[in-house]
Protein backbone atom coordinates (compact mmCIF):
# COMPACT_ATOMS: atom_id res chain seq x y z
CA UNK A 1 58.70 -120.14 108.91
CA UNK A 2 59.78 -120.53 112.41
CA UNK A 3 59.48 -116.68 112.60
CA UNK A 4 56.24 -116.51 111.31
CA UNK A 5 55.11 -118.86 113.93
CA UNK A 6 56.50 -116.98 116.97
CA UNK A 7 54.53 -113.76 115.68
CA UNK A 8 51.39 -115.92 115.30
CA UNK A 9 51.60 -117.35 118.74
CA UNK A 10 52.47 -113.75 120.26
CA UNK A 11 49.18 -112.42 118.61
CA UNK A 12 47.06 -114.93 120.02
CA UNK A 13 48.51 -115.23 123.70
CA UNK A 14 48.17 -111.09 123.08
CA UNK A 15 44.81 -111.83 122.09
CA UNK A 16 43.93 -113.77 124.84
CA UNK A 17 45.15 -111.69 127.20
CA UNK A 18 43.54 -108.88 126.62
CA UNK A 19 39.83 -111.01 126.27
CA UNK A 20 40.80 -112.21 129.46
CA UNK A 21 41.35 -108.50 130.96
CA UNK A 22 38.38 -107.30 129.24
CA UNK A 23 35.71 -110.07 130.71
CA UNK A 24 33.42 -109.35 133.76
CA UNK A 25 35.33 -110.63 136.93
CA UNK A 26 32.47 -112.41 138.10
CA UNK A 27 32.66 -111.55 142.39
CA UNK A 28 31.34 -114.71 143.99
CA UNK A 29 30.52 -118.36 142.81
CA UNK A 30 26.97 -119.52 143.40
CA UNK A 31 27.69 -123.10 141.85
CA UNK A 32 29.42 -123.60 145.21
CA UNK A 33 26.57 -122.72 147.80
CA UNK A 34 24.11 -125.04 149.39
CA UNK A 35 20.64 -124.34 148.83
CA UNK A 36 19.07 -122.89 152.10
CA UNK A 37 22.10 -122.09 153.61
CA UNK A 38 23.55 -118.74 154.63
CA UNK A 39 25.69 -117.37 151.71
CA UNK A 40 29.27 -118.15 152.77
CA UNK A 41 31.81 -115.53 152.60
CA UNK A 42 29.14 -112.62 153.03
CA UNK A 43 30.41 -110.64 156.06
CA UNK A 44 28.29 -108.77 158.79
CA UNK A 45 28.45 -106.26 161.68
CA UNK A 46 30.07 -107.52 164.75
CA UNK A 47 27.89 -109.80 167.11
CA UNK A 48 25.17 -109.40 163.80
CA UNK A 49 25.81 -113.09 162.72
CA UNK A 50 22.92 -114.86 163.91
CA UNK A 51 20.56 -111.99 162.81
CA UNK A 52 21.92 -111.72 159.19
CA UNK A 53 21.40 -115.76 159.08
CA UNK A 54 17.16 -115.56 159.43
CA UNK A 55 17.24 -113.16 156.08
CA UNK A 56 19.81 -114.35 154.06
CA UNK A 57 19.89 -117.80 152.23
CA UNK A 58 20.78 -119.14 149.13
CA UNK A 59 17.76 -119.90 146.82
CA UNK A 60 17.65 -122.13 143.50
CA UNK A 61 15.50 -121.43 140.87
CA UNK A 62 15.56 -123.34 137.15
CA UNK A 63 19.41 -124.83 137.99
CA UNK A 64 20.18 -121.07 139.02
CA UNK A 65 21.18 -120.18 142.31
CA UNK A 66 20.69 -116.68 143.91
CA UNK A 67 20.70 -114.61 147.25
CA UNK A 68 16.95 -114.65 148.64
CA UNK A 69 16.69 -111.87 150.87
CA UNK A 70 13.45 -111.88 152.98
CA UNK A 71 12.94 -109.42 156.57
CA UNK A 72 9.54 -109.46 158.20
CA UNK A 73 11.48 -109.19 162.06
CA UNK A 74 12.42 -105.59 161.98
CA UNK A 75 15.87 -106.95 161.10
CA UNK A 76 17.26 -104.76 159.01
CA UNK A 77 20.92 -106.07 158.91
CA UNK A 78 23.51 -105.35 155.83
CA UNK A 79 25.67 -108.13 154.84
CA UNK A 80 29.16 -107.15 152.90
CA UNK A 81 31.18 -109.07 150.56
CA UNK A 82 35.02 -107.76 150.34
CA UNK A 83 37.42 -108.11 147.60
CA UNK A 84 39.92 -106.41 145.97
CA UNK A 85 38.18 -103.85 143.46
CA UNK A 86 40.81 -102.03 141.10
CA UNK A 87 38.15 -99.38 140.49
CA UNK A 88 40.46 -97.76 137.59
CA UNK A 89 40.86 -100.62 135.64
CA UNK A 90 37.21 -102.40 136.26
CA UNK A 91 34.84 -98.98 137.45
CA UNK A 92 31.93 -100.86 135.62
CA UNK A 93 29.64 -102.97 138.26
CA UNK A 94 26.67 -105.31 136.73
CA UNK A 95 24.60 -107.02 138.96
CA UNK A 96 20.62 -108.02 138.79
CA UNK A 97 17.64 -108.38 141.28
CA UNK A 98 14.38 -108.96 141.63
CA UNK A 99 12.37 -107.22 144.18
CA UNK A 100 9.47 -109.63 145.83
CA UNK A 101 8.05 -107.70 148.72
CA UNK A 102 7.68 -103.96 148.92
CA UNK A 103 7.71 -102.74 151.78
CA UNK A 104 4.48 -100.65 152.21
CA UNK A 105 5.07 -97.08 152.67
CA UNK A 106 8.56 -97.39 151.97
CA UNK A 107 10.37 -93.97 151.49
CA UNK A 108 13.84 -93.22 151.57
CA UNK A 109 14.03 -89.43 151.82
CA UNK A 110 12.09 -89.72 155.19
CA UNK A 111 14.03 -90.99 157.98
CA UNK A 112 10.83 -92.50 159.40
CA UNK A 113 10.31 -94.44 156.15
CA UNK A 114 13.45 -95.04 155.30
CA UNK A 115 13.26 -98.90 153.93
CA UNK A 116 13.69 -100.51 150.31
CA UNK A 117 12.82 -104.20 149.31
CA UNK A 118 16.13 -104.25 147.44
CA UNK A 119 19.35 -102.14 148.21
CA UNK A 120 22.63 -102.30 146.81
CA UNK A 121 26.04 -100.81 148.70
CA UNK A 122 29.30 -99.50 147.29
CA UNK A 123 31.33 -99.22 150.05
CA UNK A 124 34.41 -97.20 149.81
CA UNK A 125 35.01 -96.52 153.69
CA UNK A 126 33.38 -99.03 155.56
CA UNK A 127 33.28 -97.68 159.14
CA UNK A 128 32.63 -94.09 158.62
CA UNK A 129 29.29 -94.37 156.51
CA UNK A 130 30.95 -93.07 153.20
CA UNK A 131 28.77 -95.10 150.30
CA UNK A 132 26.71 -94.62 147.56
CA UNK A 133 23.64 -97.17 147.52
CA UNK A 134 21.96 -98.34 144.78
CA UNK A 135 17.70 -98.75 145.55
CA UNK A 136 14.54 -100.52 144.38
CA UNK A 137 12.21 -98.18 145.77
CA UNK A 138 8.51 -98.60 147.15
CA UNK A 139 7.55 -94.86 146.13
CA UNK A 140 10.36 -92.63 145.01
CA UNK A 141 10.86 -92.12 141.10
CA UNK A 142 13.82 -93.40 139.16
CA UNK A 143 16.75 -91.05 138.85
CA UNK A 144 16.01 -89.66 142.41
CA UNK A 145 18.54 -89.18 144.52
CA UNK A 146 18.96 -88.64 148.45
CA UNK A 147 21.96 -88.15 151.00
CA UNK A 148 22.03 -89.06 154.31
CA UNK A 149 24.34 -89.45 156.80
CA UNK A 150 25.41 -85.67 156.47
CA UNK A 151 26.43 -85.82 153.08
CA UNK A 152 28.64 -89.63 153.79
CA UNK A 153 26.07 -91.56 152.00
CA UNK A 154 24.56 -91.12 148.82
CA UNK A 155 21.47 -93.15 147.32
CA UNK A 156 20.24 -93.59 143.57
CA UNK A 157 17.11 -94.82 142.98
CA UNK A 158 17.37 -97.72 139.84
CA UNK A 159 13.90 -99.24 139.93
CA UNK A 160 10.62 -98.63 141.65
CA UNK A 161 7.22 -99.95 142.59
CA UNK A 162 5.58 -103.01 141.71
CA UNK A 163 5.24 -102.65 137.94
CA UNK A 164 8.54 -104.90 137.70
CA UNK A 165 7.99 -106.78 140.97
CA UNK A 166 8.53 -110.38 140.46
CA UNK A 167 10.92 -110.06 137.52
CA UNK A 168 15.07 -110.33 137.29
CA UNK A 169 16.28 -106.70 136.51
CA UNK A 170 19.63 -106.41 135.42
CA UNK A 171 21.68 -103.67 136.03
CA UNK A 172 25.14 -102.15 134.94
CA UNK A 173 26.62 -98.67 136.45
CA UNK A 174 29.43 -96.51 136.14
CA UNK A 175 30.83 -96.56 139.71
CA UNK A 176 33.50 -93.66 139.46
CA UNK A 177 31.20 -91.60 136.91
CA UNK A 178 28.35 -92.63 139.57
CA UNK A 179 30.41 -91.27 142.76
CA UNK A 180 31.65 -87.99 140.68
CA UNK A 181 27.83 -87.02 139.83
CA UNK A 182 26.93 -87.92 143.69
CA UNK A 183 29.34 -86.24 145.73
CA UNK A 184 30.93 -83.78 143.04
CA UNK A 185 34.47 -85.30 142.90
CA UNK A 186 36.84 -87.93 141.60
CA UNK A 187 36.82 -91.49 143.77
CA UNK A 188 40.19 -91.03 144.31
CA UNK A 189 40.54 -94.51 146.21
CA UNK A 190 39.32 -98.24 145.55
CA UNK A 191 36.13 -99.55 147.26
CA UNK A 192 36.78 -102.42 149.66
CA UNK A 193 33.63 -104.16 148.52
CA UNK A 194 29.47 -103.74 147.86
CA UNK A 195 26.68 -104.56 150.52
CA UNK A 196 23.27 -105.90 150.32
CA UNK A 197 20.41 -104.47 152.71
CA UNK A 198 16.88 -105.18 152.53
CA UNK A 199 15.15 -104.22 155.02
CA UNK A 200 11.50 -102.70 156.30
CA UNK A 201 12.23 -101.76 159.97
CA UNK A 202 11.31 -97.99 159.50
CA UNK A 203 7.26 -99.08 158.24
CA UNK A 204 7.55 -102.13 159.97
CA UNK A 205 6.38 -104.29 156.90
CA UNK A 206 7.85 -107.10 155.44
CA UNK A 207 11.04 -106.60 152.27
CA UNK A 208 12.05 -108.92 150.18
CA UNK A 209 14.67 -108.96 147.46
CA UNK A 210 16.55 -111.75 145.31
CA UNK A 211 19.92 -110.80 144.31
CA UNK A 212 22.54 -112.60 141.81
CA UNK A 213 25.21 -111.79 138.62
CA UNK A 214 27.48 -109.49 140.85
CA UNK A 215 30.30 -108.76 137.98
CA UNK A 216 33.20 -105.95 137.85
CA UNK A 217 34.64 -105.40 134.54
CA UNK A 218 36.25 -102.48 132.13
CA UNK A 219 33.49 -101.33 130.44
């Protein structure tokens, strides 16, 4: 009988192991962050602090709290949230938004247009520009992609327009089947973290994005 109980607990702790290993590693804890604030732990550029701090702030909506993301300054600052990302083991990212300000004109195959009300970074070598973003586009078409940067950075289009402006969009991508279709090989190293940008500099009209649910998990 004793036996029989060892095996049972070994199946379970097994069990729960693997749950464990298999559930979204959710990347940063909103519960903790005071409403109006700047989101702590969100990084930015060198000397970029007090800029990043009149677009980001933490928002609270029905007992949920979220990244509100609002430029109408010509800002157009990223802010970057590092962690270790074991991109073999977790390659699948989830994350939703909700764009609330378009920017008018907005088009990011044109460098003099080049803004998005929502915009989501992977960044796998922070200082040299090498990234593929993930956009909510003013004009360009699902699917569509553009590189920039001579070839370092690498942009998908996941939503457009205003048809869903307004409403949470949830999204989950493949980041190393992402990166192989983009730049046409294997992510051979781990990202050091994702980025946030919203931003209408370019057109010089107000972007606004709301951002929450950032999640890494197996699949």
């Amino acid at each position: 009988m004793k036996k029989i109980y060892i095996v049972l607990l070994v199946i379970m702790l097994t069990a729960i192991a693997g749950a464990s290993f298999a559930a979204p590693q959710f990347l940063y804890n909103f519960s903790k962050q005071k409403v109006g604030s700047y989101p702590k732990g969100w990084r930015s550029w060198p000397f970029q602090g007090s800029k990043v701090r009149k677009i980001y702030h933490v928002k609270e909506e029905n007992g949920q709290k979220f990244i509100n993301a609002f430029d109408d300054q010509d800002i157009s600052q990223q802010i970057f949230l590092n962690f270790i990302w074991p991109i073999k083991e977790k390659p699948m990212l989830s994350w939703s938004w909700r764009a609330t300000t378009l920017p008018e004109g907005g088009n990011e195959s044109n460098d003099q247009m080049n803004d998005s009300a929502c915009g989501l970074y992977i960044v796998v070598g922070k200082y040299s520009g090498h990234a593929m973003k993930y956009i909510w586009s003013t004009t360009l078409a699902p699917g569509t992609i553009v590189t920039r940067k001579e070839g370092k950075l690498k942009m998908k289009v996941l939503d457009t327009g205003p048809d869903k402006k307004g409403t949470w969009v949830h999204h989950k991508v493949d980041i190393r089947k992402d990166y192989k279709e983009l730049f046409g090989k294997d992510l051979n190293k781990n990202p050091s973290g994702i980025a946030l940008l919203t931003d209408g500099n370019a057109v010089h009209k107000p972007a606004g994005c709301d951002y929450k649910e950032f999640a890494i998990s197996e699949n």
